[in-house]
N, C-alpha and C. Protein backbone atom coordinates (compact mmCIF):
# COMPACT_ATOMS: atom_id res chain seq x y z
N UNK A 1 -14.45 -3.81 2.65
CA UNK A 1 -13.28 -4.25 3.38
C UNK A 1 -13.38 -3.67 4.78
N UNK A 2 -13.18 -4.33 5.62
CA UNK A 2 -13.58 -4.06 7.02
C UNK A 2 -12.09 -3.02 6.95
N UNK A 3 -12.23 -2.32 8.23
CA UNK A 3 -11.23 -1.10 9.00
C UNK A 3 -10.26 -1.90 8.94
N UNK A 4 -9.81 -2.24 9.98
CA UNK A 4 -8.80 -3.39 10.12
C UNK A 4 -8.36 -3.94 9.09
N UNK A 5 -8.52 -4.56 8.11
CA UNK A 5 -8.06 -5.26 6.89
C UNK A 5 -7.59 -3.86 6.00
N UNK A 6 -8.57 -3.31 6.01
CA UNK A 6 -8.17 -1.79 5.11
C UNK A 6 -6.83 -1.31 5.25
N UNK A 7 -6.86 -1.20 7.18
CA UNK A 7 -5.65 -0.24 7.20
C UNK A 7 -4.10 -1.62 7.31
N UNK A 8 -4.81 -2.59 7.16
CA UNK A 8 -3.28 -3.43 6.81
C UNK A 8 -2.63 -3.41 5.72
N UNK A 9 -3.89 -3.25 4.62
CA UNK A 9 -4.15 -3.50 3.46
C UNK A 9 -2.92 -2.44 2.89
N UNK A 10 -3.05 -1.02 3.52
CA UNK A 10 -2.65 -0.31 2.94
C UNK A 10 -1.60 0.08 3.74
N UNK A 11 -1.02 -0.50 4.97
CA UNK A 11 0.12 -1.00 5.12
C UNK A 11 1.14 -1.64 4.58
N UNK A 12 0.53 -2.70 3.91
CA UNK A 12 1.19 -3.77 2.74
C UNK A 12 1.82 -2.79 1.08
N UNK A 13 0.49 -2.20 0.96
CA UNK A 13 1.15 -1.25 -0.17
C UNK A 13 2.17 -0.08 0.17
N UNK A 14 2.46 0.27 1.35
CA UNK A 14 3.32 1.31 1.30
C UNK A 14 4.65 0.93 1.94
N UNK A 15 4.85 0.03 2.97
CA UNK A 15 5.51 -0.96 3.12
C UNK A 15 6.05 -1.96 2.77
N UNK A 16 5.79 -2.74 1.97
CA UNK A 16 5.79 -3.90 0.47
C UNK A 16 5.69 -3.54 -0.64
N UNK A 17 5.17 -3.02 -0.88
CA UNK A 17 5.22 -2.32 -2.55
C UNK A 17 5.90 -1.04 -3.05
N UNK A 18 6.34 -0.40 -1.46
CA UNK A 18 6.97 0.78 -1.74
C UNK A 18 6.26 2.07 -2.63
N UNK A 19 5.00 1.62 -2.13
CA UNK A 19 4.25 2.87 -2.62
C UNK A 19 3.66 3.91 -1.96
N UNK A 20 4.27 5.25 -2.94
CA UNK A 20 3.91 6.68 -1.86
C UNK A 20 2.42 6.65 -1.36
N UNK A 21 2.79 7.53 -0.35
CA UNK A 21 1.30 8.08 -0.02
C UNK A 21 0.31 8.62 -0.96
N UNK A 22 1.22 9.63 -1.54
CA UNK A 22 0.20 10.75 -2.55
C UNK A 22 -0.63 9.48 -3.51
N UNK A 23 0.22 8.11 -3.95
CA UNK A 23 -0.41 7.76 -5.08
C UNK A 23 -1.50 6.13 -4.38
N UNK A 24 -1.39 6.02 -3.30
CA UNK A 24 -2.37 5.26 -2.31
C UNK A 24 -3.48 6.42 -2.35
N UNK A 25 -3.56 7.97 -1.93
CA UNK A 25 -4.76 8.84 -1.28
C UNK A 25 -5.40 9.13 -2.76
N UNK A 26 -4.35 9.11 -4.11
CA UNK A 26 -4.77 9.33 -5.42
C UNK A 26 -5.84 8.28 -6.00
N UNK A 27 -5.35 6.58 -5.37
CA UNK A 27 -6.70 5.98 -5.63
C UNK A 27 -7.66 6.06 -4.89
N UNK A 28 -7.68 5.92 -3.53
CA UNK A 28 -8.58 6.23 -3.04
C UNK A 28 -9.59 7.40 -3.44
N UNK A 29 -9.23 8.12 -3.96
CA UNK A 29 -9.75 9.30 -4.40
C UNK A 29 -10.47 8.79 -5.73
N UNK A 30 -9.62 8.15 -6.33
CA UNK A 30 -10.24 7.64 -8.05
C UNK A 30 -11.52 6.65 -7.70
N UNK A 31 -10.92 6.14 -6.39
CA UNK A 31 -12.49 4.76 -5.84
C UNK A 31 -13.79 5.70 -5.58
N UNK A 32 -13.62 6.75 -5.00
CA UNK A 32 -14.61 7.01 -4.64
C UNK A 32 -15.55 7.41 -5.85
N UNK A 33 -15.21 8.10 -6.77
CA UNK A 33 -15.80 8.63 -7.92
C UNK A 33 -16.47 6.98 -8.97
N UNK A 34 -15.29 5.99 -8.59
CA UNK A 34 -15.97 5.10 -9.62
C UNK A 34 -15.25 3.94 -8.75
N UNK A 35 -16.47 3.46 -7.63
CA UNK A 35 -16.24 1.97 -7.05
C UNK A 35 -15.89 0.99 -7.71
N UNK A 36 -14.81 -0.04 -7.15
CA UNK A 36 -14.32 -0.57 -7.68
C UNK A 36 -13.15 -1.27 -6.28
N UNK A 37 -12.58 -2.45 -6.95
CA UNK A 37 -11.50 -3.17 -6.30
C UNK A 37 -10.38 -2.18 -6.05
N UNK A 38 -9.64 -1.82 -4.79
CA UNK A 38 -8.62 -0.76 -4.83
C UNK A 38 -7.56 -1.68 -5.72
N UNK A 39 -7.00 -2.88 -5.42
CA UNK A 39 -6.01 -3.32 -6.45
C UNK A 39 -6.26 -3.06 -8.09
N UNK A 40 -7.76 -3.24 -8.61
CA UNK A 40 -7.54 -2.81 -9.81
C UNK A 40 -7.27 -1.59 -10.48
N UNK A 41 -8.14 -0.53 -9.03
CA UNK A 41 -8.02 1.15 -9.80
C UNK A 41 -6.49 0.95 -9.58
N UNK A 42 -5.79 0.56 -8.74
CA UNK A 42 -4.10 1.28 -9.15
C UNK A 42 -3.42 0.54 -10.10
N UNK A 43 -4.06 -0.06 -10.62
CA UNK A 43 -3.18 -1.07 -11.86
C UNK A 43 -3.71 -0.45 -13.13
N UNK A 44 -4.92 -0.05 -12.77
CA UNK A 44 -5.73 0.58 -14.19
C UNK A 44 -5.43 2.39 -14.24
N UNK A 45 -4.50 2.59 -13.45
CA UNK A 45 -4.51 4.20 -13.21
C UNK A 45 -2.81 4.53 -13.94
N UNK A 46 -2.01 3.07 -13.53
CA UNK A 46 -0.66 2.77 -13.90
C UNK A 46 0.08 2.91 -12.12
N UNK A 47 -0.69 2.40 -11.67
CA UNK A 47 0.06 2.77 -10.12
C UNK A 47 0.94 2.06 -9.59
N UNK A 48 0.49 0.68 -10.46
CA UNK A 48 1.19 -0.64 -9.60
C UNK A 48 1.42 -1.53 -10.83
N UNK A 49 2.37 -3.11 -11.39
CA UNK A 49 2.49 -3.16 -12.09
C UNK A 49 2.01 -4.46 -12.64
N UNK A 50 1.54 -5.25 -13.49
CA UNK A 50 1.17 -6.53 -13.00
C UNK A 50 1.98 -7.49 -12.05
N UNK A 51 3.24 -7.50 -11.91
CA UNK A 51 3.86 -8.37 -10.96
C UNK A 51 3.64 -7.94 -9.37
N UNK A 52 2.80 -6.11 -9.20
CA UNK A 52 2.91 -5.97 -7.91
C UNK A 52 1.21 -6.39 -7.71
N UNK A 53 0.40 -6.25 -8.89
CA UNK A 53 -0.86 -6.79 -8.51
C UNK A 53 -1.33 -7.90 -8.28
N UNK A 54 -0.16 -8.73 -8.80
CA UNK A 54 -0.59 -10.29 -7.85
C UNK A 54 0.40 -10.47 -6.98
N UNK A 55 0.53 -9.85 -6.23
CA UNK A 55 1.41 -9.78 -5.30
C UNK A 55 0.52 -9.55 -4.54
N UNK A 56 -0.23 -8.46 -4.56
CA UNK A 56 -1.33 -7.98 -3.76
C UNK A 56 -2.45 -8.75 -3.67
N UNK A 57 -2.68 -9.62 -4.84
CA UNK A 57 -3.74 -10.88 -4.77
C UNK A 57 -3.37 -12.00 -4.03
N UNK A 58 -2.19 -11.81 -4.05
CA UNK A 58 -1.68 -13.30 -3.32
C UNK A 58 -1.75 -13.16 -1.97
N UNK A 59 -1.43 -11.59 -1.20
CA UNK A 59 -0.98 -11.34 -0.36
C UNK A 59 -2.96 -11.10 0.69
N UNK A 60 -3.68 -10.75 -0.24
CA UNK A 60 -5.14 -10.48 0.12
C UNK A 60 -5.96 -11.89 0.26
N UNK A 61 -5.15 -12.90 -0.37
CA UNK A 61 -5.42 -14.39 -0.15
C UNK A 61 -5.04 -15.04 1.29
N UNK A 62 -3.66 -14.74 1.36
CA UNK A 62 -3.29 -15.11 2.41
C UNK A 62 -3.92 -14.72 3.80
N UNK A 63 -4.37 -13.33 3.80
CA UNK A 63 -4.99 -13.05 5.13
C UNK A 63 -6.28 -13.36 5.56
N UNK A 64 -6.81 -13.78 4.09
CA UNK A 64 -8.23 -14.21 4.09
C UNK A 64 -8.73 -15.63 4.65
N UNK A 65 -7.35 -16.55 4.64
CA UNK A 65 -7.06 -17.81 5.32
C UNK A 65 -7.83 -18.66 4.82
């Protein structure tokens, strides 16, 4: 994911999804150990819920145009 998209990306989750910091830097942290889609590690960690993960699919669609 390019810079730019990243840091929107994770604009959208803390802004739109109303999700803390600690548990955005907590996946990031879980990605690094075991790469992977950031929407799935926080759904697979319990971070986010299925209605906010296609939210986030829908929303990663849209910018992709």
């Amino acid at each position: 994911m390019a810079l730019a998209k990243h840091s929107r990306f994770i604009c959208f989750l803390h802004d739109e999804l109303a999700l803390s910091t600690a548990s955005i830097s907590l996946a990031l942290r879980y990605r690094e150990q075991n790469p992977g889609p950031l929407p799935m590690i926080l759904w697979q960690y319990g971070l986010i819920t299925l209605d906010q993960l296609d939210r986030i699919y829908n929303w990663l669609e849209s910018i992709e145009g």
